[in-house]
N, C-alpha and C. Protein backbone atom coordinates (compact mmCIF):
# COMPACT_ATOMS: atom_id res chain seq x y z
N UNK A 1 -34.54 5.12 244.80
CA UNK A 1 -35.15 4.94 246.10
C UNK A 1 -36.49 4.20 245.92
N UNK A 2 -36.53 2.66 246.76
CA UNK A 2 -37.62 2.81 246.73
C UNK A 2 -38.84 3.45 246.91
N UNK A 3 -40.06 3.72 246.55
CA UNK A 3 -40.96 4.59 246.66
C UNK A 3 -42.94 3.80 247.15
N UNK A 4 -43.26 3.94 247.97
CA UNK A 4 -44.45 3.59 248.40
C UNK A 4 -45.62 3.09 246.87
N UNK A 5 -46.38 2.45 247.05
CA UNK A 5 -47.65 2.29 245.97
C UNK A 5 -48.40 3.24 245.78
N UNK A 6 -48.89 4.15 245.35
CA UNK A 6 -49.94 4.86 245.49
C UNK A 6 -51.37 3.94 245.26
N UNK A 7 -52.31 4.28 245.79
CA UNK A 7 -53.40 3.02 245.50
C UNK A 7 -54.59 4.25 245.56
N UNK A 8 -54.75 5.59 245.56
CA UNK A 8 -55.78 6.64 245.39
C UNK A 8 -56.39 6.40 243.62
N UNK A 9 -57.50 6.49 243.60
CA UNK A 9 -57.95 6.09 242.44
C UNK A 9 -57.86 7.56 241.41
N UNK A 10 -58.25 8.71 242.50
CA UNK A 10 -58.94 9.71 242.04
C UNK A 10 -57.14 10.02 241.47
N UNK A 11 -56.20 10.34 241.91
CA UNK A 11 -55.05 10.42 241.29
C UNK A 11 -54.57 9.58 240.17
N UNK A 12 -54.77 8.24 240.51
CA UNK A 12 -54.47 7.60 239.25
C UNK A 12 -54.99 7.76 238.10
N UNK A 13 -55.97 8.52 238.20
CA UNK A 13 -57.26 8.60 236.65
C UNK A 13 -56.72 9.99 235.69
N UNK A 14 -55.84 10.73 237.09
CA UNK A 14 -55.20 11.83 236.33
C UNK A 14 -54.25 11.41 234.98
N UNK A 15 -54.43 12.57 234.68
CA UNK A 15 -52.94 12.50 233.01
C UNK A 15 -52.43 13.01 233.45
N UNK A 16 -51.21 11.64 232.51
CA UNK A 16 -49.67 12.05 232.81
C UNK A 16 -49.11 13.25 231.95
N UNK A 17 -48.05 14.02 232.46
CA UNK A 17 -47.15 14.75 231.54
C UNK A 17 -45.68 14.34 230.85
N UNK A 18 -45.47 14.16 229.52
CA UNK A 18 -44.62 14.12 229.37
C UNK A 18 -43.23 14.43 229.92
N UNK A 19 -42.16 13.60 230.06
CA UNK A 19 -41.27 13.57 230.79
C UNK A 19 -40.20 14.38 230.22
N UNK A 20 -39.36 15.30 230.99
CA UNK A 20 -37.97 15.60 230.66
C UNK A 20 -36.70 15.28 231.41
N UNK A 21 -35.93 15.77 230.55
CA UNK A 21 -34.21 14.81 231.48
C UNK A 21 -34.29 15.25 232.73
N UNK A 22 -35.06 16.30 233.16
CA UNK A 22 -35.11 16.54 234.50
C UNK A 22 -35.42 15.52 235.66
N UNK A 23 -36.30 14.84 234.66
CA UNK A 23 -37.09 13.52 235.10
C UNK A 23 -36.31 12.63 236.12
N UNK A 24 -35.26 12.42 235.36
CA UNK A 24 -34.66 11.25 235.60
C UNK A 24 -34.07 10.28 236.85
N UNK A 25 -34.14 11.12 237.81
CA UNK A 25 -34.33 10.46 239.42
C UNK A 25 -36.08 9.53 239.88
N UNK A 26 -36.68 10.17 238.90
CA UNK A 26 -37.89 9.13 238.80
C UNK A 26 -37.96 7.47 237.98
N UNK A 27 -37.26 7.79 236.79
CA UNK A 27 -36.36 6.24 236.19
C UNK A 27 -36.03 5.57 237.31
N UNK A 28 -35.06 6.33 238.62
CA UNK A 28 -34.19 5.20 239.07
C UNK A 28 -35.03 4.85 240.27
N UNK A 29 -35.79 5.77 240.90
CA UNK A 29 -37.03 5.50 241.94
C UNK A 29 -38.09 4.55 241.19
N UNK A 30 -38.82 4.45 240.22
CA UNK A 30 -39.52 3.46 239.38
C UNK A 30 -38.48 1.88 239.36
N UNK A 31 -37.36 1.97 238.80
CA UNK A 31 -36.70 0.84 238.86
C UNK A 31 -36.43 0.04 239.93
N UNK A 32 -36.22 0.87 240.97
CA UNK A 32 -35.93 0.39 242.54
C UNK A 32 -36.86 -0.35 243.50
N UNK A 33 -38.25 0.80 242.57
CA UNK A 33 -39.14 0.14 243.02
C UNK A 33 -40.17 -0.68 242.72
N UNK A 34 -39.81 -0.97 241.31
CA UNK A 34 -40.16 -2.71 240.56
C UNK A 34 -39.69 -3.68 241.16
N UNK A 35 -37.83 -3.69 241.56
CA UNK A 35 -37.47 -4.53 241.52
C UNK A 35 -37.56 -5.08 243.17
N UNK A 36 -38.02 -4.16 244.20
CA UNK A 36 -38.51 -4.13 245.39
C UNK A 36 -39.82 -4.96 244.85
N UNK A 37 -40.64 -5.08 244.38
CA UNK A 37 -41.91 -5.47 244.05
C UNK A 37 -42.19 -6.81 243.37
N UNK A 38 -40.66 -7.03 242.75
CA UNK A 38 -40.72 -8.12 241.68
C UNK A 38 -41.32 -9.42 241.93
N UNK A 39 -41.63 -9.97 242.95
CA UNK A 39 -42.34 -11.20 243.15
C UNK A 39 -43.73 -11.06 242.54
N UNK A 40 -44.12 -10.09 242.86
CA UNK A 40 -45.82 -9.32 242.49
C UNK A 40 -45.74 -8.27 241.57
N UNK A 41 -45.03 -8.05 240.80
CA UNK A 41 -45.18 -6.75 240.12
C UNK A 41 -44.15 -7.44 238.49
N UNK A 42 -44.60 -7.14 237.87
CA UNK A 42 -43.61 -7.22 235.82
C UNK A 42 -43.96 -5.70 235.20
N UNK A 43 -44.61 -4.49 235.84
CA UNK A 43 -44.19 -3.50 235.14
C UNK A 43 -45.09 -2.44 235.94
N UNK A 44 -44.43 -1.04 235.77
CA UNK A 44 -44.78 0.17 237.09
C UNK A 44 -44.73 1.42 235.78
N UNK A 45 -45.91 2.07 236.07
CA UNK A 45 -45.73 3.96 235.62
C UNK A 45 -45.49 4.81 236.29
N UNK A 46 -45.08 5.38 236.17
CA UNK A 46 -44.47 6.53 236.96
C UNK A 46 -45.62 6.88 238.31
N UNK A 47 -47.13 7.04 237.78
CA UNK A 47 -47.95 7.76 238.64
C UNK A 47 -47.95 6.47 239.76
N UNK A 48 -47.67 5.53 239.86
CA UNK A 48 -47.81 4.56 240.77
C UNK A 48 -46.90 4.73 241.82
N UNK A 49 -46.09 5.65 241.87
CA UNK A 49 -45.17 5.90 242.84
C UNK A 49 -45.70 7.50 243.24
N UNK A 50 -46.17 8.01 242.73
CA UNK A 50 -46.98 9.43 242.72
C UNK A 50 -46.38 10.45 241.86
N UNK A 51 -45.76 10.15 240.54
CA UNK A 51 -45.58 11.17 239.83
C UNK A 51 -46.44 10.98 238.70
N UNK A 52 -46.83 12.21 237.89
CA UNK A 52 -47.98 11.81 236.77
C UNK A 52 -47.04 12.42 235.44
N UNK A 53 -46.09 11.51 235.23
CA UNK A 53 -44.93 11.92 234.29
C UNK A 53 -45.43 10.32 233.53
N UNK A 54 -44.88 10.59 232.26
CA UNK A 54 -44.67 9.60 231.12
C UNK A 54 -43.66 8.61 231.04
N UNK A 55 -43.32 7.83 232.09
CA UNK A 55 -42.32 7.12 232.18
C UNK A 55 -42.81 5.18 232.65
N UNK A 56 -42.67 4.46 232.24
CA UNK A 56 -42.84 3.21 232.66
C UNK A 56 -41.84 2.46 232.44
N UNK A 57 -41.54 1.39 233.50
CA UNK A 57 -40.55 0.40 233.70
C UNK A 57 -41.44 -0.83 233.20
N UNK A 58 -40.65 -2.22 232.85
CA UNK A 58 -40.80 -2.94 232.22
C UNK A 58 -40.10 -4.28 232.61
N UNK A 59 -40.58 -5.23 232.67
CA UNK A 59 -39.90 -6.42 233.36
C UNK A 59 -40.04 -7.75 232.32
N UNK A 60 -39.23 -8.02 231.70
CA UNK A 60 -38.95 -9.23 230.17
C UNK A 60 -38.32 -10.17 230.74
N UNK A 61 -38.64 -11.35 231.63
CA UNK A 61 -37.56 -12.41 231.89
C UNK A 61 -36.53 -11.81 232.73
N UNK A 62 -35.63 -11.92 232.74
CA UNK A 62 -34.12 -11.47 233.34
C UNK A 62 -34.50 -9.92 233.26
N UNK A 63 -35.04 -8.96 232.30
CA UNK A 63 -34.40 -7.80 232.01
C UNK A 63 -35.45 -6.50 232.39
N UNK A 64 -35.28 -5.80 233.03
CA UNK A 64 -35.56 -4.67 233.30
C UNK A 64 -35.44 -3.64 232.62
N UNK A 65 -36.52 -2.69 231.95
CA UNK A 65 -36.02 -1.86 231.31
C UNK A 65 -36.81 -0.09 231.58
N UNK A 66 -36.59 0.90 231.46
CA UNK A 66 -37.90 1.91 231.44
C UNK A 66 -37.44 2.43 229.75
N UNK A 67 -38.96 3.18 229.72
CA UNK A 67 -39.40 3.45 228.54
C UNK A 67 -39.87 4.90 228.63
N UNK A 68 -39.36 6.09 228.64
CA UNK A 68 -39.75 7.24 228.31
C UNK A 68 -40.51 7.60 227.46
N UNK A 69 -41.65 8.11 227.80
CA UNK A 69 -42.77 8.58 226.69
C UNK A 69 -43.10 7.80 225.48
N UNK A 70 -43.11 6.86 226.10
CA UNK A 70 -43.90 5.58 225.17
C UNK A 70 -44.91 5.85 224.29
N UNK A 71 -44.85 5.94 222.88
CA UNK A 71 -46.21 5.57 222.29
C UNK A 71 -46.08 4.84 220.80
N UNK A 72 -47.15 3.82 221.30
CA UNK A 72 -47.30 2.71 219.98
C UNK A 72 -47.93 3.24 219.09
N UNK A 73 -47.38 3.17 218.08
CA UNK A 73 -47.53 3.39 216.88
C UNK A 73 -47.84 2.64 215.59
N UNK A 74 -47.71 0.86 216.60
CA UNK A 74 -48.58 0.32 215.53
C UNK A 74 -48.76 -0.75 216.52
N UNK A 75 -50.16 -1.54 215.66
CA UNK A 75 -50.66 -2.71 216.96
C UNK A 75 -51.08 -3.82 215.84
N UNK A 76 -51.18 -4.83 215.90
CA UNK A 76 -52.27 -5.90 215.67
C UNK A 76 -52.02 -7.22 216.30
N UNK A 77 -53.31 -7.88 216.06
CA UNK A 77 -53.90 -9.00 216.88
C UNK A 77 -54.65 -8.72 218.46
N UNK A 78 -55.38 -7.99 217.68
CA UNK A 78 -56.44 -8.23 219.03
C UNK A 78 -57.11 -9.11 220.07
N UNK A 79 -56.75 -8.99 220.93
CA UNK A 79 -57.31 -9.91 222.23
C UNK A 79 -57.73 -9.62 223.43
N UNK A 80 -58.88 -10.25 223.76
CA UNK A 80 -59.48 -10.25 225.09
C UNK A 80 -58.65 -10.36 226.25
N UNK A 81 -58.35 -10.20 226.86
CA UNK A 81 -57.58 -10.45 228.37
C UNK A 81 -58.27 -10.16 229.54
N UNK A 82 -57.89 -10.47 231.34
CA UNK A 82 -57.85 -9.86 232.04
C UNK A 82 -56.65 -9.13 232.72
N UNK A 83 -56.59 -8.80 233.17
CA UNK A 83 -55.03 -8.02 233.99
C UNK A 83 -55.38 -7.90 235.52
N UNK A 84 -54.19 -7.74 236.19
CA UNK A 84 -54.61 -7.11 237.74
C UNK A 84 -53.19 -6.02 237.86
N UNK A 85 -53.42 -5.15 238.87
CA UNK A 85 -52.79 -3.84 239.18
C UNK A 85 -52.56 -3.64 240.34
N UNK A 86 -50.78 -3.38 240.36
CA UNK A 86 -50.26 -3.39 241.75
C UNK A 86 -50.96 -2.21 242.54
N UNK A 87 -51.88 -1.25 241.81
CA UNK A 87 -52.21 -0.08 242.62
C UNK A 87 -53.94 -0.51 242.80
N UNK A 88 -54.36 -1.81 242.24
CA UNK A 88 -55.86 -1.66 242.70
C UNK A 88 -56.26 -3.24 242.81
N UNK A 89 -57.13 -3.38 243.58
CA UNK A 89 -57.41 -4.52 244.49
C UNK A 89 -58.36 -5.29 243.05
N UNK A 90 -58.24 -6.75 242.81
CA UNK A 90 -59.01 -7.66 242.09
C UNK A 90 -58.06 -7.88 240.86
N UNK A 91 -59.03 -7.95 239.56
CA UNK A 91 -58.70 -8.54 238.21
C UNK A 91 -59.78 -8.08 237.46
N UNK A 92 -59.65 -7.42 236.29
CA UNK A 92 -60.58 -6.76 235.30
C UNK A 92 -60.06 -6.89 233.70
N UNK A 93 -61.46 -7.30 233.29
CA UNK A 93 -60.97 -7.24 231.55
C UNK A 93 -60.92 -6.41 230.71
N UNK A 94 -59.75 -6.47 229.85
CA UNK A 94 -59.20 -5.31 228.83
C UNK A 94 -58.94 -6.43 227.56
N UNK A 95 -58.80 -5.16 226.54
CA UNK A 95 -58.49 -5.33 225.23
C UNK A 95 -56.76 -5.45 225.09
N UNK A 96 -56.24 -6.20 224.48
CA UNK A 96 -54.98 -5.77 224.18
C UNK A 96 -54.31 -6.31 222.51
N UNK A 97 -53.05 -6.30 222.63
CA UNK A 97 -52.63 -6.21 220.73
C UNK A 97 -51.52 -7.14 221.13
N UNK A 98 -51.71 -8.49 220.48
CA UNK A 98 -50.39 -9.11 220.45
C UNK A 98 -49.60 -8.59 220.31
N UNK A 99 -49.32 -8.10 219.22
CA UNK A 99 -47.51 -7.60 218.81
C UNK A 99 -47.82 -6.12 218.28
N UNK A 100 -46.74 -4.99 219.15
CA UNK A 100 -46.77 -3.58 218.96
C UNK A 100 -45.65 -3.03 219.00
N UNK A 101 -45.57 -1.81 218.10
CA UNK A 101 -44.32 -1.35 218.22
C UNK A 101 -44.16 0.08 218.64
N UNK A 102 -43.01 0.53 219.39
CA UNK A 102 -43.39 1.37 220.02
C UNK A 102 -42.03 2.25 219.98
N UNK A 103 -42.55 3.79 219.77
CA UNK A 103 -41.42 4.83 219.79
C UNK A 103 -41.57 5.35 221.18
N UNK A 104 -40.27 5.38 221.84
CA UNK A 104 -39.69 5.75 222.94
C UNK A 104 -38.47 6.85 223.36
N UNK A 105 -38.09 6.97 224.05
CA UNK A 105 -36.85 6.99 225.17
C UNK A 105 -36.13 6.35 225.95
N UNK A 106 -34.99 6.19 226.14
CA UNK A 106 -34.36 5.27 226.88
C UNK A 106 -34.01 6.29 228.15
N UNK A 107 -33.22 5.37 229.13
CA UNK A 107 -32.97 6.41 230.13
C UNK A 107 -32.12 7.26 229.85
N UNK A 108 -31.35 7.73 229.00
CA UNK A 108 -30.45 8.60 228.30
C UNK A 108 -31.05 9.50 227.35
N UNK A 109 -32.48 9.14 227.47
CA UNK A 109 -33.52 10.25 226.66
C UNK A 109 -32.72 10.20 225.34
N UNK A 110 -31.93 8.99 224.65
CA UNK A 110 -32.47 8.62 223.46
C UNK A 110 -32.87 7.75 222.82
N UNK A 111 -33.78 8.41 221.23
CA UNK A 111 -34.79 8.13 220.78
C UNK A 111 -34.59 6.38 220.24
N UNK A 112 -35.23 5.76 220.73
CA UNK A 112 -35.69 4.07 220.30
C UNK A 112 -37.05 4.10 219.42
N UNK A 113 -36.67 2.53 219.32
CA UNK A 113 -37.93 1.81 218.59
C UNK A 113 -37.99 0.63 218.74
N UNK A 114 -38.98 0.22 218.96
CA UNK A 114 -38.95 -1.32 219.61
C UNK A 114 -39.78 -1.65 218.99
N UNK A 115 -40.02 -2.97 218.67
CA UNK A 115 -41.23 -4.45 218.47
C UNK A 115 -41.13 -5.24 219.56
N UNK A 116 -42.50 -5.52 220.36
CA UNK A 116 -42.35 -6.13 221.14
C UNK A 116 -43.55 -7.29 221.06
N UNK A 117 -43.63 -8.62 221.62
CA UNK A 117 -45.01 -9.24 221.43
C UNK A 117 -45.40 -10.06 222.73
N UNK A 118 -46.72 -10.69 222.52
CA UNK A 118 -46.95 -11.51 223.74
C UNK A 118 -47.19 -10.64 225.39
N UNK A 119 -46.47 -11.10 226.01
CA UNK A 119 -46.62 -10.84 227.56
C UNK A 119 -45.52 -9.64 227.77
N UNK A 120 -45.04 -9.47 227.20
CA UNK A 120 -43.96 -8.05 227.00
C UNK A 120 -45.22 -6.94 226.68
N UNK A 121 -45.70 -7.69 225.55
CA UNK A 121 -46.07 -6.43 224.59
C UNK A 121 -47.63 -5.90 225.70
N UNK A 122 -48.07 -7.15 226.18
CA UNK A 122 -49.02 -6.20 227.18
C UNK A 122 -48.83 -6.03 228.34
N UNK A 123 -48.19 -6.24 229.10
CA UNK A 123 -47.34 -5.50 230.28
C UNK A 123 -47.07 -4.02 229.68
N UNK A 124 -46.49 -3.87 228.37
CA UNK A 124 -46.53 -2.35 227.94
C UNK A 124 -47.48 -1.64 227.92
N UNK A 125 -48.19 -2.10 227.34
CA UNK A 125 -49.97 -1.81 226.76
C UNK A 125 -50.69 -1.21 228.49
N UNK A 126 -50.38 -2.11 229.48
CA UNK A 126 -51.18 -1.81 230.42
C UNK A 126 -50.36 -0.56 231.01
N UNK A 127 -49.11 -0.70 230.61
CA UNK A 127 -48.43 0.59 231.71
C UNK A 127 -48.67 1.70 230.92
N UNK A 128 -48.79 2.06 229.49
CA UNK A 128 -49.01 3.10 228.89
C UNK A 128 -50.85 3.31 229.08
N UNK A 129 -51.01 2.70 229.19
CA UNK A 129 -52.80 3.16 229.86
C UNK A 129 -52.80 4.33 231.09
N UNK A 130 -52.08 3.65 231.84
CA UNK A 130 -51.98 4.75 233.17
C UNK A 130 -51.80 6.30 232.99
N UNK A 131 -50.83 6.50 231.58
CA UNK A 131 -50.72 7.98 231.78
C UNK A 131 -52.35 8.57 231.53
N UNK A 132 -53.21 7.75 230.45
CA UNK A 132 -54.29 8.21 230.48
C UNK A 132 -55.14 8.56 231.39
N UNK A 133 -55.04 8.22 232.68
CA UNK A 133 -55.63 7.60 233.90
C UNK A 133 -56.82 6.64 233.46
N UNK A 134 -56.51 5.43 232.71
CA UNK A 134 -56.97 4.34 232.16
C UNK A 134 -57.18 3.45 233.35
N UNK A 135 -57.70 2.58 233.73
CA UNK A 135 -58.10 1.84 235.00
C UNK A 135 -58.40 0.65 234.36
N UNK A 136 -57.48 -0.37 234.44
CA UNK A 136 -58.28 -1.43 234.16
C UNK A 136 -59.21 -2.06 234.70
């Protein structure tokens, strides 16, 4: 289902909780509602629809994907960037890592591993910020 933006700051700054298979009607509400978004949007966390679960969707060219409880586990090539955020008004600068690799979940809650680089790899980077309530 698609699901509204949340754009409250004071919520977004909250931490996320790790996700369980219970989860998983939030995968398909996150997906629905990327791809509702896709002109303006390449990747959504869970709290952006208003849940503060560990889940982010992901948008690669053609392919759509979510990522359960994402965490990189390795990074290099550091770089300056700016980003902007479907949940907050402007453009702000962040740090990010060319190429990272990252242990996950798939929507079948099983366990992956990915390498990802470039504009993939920080579209990830920015959606795994959110569980922190990270703000770019």
């Amino acid at each position: 289902m698609v699901k509204k933006i949340v754009r409250d700051t004071f919520f977004l700054q909250q931490k996320s909780e790790p996700a369980t298979e219970a989860d998983k009607q939030v995968i398909v509400d996150l997906l629905d509602t990327l791809k509702a978004n896709r002109e303006r949007c390449v990747g959504m966390a869970a709290n952006m629809i208003g849940v503060r679960k560990q889940i982010i969707v992901v948008a690669a060219g053609p392919f759509i994907f979510p990522m359960v409880n994402p965490v990189i586990v390795k990074k290099s090539g550091e770089y300056k960037t700016e980003e902007s955020c479907l949940s907050l008004d402007g453009v702000r600068p962040c740090t990010r890592y060319k190429e990272i690799e990252v242990d996950y979940l798939d929507e079948n809650f099983k366990p992956q591993h990915g390498k990802f680089k470039d504009f993939t790899a920080q579209i990830i980077q920015h959606e795994i910020d959110h569980f922190s309530g990270t703000l770019i």
